[in-house]
N, C-alpha and C. Protein backbone atom coordinates (compact mmCIF):
# COMPACT_ATOMS: atom_id res chain seq x y z
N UNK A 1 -10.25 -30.15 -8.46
CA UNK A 1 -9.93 -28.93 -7.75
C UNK A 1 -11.16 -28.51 -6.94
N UNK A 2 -10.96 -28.40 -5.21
CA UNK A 2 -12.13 -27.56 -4.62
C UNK A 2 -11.86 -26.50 -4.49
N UNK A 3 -12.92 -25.49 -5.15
CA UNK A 3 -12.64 -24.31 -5.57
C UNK A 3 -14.03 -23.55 -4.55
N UNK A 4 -14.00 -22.42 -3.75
CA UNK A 4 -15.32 -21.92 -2.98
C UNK A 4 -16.04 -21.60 -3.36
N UNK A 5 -16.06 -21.69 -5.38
CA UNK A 5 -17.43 -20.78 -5.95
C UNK A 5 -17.48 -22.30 -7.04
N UNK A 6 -19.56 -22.13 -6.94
CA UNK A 6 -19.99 -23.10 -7.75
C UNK A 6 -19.19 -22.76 -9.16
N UNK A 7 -19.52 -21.00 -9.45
CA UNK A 7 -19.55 -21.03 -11.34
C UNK A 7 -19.04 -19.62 -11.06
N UNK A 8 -18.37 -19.08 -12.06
CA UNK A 8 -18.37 -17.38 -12.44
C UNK A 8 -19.25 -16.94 -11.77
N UNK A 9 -20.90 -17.19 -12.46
CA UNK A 9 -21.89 -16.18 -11.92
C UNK A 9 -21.38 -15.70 -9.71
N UNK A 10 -21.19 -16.98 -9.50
CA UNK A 10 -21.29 -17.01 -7.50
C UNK A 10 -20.04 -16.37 -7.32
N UNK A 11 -19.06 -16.09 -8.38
CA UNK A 11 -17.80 -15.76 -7.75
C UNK A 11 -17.56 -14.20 -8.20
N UNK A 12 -18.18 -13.37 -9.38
CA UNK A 12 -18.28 -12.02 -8.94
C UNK A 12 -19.66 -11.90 -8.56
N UNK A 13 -20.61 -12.82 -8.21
CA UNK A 13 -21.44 -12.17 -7.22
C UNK A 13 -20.81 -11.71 -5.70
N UNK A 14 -20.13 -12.86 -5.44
CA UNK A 14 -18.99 -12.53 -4.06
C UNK A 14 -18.63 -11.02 -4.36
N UNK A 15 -17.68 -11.20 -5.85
CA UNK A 15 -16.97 -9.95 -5.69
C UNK A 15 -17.96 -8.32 -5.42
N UNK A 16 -18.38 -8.59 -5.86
CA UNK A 16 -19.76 -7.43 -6.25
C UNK A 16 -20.32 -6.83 -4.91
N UNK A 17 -20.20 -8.36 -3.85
CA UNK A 17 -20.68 -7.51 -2.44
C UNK A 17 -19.56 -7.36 -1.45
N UNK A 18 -17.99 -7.24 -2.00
CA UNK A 18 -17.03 -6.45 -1.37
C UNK A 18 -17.00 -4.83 -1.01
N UNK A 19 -16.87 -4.60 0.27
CA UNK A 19 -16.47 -3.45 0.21
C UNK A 19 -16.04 -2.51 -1.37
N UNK A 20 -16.67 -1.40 -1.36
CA UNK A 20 -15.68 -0.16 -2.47
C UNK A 20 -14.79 0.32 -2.30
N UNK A 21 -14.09 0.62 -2.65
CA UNK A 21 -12.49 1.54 -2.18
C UNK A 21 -12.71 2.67 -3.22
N UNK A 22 -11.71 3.16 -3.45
CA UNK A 22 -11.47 4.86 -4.54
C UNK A 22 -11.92 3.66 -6.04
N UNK A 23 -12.31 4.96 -6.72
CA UNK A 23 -12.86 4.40 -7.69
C UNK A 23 -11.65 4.29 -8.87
N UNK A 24 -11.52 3.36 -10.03
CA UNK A 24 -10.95 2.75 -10.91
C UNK A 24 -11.20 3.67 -11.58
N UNK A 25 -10.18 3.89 -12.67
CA UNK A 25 -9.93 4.71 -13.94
C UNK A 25 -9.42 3.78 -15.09
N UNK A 26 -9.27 4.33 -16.40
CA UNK A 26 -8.83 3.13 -17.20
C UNK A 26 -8.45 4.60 -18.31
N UNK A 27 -7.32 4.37 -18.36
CA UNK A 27 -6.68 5.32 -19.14
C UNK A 27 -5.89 4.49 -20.62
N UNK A 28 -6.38 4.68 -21.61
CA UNK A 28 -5.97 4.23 -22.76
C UNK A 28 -4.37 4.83 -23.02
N UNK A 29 -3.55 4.02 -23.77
CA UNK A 29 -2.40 4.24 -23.84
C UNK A 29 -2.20 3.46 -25.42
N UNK A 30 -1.10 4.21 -26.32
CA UNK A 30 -0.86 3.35 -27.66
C UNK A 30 0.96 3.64 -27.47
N UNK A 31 0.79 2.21 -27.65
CA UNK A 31 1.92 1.56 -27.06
C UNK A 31 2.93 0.96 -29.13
N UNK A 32 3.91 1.42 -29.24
CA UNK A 32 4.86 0.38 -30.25
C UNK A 32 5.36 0.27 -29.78
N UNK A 33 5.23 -1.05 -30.32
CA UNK A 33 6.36 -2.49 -30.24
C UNK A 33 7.07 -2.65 -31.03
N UNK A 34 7.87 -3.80 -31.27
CA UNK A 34 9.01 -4.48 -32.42
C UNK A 34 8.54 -4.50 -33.34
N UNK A 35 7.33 -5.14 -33.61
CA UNK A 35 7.02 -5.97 -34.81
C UNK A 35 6.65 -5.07 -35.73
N UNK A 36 6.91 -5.08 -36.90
CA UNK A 36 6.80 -4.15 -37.95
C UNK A 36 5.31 -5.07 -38.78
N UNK A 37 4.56 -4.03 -39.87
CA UNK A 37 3.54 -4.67 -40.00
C UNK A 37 3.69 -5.33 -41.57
N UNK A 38 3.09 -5.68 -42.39
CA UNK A 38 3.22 -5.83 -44.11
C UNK A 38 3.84 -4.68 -44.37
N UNK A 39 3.67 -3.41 -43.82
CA UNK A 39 4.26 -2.57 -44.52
C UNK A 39 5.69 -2.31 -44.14
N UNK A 40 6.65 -2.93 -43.01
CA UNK A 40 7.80 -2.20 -42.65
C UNK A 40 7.37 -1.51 -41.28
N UNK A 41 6.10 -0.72 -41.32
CA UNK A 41 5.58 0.07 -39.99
C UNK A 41 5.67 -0.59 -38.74
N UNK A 42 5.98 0.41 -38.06
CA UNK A 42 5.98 -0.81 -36.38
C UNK A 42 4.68 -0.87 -35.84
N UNK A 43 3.80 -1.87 -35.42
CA UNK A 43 2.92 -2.20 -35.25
C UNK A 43 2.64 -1.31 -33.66
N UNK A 44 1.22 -0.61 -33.81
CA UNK A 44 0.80 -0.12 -32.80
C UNK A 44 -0.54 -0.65 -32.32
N UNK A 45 -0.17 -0.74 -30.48
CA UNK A 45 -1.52 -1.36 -29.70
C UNK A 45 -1.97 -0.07 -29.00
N UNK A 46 -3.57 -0.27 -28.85
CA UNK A 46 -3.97 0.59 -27.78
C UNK A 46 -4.01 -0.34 -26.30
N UNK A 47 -3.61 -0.29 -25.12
CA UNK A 47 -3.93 -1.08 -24.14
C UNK A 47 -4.37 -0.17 -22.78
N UNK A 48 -5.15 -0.51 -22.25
CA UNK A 48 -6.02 -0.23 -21.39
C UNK A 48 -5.20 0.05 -19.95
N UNK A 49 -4.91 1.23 -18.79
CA UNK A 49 -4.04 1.06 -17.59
C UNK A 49 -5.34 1.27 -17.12
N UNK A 50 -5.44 0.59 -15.96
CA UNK A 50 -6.34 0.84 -15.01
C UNK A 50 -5.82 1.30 -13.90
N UNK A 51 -5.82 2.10 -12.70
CA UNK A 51 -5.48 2.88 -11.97
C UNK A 51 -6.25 3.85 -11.58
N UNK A 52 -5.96 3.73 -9.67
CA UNK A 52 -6.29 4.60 -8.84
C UNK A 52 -5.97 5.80 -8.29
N UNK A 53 -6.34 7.15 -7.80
CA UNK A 53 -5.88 8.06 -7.44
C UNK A 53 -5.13 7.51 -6.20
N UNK A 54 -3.99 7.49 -6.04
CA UNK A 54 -2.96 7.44 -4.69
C UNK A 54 -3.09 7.80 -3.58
N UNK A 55 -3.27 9.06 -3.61
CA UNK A 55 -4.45 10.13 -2.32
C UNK A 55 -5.60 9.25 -1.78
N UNK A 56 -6.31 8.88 -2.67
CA UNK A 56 -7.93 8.45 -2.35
C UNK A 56 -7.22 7.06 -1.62
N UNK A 57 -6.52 6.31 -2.52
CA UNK A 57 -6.16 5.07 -1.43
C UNK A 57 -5.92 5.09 -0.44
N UNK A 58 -4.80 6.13 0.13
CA UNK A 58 -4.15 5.78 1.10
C UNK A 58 -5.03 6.29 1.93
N UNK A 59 -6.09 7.60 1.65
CA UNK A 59 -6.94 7.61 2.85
C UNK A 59 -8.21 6.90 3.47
N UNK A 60 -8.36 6.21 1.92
CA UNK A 60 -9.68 4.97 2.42
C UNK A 60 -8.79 4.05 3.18
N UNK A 61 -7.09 3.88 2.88
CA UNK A 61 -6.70 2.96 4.25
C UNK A 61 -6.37 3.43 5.79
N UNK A 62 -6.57 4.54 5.76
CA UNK A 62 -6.27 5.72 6.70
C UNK A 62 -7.76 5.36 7.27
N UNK A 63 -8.82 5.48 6.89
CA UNK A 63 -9.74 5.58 7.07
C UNK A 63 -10.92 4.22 7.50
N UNK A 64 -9.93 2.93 7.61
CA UNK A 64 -10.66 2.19 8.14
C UNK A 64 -10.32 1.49 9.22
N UNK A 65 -11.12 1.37 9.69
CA UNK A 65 -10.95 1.26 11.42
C UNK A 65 -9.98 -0.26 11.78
N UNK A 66 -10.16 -1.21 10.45
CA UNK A 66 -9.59 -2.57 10.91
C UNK A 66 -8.20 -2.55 11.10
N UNK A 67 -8.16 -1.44 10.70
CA UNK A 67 -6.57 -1.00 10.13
C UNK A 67 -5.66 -0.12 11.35
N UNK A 68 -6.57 0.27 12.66
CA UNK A 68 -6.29 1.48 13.52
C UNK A 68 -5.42 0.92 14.53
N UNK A 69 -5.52 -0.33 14.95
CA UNK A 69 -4.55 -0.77 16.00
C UNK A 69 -3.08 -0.97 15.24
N UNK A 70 -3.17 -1.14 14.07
CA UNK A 70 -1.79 -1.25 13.33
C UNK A 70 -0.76 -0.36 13.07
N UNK A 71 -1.35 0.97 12.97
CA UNK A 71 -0.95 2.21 12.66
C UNK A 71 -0.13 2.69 13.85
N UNK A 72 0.92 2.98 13.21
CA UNK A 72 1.81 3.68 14.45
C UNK A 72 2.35 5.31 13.81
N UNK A 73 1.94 6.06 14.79
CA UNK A 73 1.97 7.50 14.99
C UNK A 73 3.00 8.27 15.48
N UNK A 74 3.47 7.48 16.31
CA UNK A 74 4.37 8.48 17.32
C UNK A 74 5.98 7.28 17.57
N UNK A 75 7.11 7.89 17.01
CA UNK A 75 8.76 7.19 17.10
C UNK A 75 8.45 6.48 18.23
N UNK A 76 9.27 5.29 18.22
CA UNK A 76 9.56 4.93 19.68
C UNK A 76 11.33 4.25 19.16
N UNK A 77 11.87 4.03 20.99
CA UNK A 77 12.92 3.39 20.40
C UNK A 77 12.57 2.36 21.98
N UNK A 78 12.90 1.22 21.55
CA UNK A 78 12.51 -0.01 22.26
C UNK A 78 13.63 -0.34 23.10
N UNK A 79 13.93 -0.70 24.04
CA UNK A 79 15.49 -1.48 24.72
C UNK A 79 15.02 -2.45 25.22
N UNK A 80 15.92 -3.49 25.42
CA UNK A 80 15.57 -5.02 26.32
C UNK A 80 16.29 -4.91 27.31
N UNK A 81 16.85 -3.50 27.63
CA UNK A 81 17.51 -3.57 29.28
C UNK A 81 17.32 -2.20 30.12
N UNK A 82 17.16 -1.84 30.89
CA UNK A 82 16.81 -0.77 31.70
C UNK A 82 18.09 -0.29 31.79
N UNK A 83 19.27 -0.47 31.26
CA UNK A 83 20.08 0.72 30.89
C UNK A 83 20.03 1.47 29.29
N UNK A 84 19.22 0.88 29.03
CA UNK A 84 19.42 1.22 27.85
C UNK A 84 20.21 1.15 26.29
N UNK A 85 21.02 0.10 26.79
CA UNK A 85 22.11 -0.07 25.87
C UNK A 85 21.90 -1.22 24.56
N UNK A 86 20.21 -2.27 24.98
CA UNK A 86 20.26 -2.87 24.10
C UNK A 86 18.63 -2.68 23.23
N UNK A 87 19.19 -1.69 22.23
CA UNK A 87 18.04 -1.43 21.51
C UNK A 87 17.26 -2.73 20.31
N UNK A 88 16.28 -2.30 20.21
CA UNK A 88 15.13 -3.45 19.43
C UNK A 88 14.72 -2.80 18.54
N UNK A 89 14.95 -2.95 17.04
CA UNK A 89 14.43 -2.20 15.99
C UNK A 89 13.14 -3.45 15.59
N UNK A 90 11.96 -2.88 14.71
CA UNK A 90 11.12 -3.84 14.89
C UNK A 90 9.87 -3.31 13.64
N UNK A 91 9.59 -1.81 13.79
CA UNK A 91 8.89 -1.16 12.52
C UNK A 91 9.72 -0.27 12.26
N UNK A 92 9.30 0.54 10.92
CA UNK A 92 9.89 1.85 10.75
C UNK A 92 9.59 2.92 11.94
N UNK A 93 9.00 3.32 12.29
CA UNK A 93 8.38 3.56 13.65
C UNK A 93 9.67 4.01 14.67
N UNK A 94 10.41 2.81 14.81
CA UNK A 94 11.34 2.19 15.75
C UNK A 94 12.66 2.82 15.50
N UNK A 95 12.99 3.09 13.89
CA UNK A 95 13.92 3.43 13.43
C UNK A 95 14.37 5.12 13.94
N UNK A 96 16.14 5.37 13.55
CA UNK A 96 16.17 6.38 13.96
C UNK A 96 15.70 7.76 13.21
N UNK A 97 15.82 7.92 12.17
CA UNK A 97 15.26 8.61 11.02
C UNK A 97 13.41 9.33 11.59
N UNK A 98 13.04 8.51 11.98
CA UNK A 98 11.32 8.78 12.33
C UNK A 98 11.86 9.58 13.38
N UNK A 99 12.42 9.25 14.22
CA UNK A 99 12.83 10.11 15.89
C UNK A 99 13.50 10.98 15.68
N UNK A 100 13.98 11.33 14.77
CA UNK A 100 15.19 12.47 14.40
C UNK A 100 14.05 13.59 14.02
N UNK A 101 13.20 13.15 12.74
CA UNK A 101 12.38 14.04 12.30
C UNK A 101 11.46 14.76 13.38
N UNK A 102 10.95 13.47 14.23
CA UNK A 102 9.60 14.27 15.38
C UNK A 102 10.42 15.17 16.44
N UNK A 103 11.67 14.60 16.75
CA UNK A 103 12.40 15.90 17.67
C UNK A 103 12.53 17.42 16.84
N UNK A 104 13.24 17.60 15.47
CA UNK A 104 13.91 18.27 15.04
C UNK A 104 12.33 19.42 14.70
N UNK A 105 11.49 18.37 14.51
CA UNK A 105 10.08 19.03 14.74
C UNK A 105 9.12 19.81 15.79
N UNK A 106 10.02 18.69 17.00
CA UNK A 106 9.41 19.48 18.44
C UNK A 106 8.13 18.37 18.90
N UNK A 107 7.84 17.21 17.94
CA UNK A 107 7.29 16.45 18.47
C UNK A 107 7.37 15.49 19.30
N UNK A 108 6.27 14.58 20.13
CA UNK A 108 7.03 14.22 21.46
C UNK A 108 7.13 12.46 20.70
N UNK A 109 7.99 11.71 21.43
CA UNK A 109 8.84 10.67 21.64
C UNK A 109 8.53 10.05 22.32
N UNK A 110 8.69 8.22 22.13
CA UNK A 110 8.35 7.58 23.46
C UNK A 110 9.72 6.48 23.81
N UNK A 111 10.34 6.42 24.66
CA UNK A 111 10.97 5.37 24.98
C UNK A 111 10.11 4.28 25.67
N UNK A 112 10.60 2.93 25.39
CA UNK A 112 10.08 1.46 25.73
C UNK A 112 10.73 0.39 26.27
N UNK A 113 10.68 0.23 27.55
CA UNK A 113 11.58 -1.12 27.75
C UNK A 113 10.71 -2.24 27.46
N UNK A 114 11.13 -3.19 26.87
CA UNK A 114 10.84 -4.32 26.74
C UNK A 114 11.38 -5.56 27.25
């Protein structure tokens, strides 16, 4: 197997000089199961959830630039004919639901021929 890291040590050294994102939590949880123990008792685990604040994610992805040409802001509805009759769905974006909301809002709209 060619693998890109000599040993462990080179491969969370890699990891180690990744970017940070929102920071990790680890919330203990005791969990029963089926299995009953010598005594009849149902056997209990503690297991570990690790998890991020939701907020903090989505704005460290909000928040990075590699990410800015991707992001779409403003409804559009696409056509492949200058009458208009043959629409192109393509992101959510595109859909009618997004354009319903930014009108009913007063926000502005873009039509697109393609």
């Amino acid at each position: 197997m060619n693998l890109p890291f000599q040993n462990k040590k080179a491969f969370l050294s890699y990891i180690d000089g990744l970017p940070q994102g929102p920071e990790w939590t680890c919330t203990p949880i005791r969990i029963q199961g089926d299995l009953k123990d010598a005594n009849g008792k149902p056997c209990v685990e503690v297991v570990e959830v690790w998890h991020r604040d939701p907020v903090e994610v989505v704005q460290d992805l909000l928040d990075n630039a590699e990410f800015a040409p991707h992001l779409k802001w403003v409804p559009e509805r696409r056509y492949r004919d200058k009458h208009s009759h043959s629409r192109e769905f393509k992101e959510m974006n595109s859909g009618d639901w997004w354009w319903d909301i930014q009108v009913r809002d007063g926000i502005c709209c873009i039509s697109i021929l393609v």
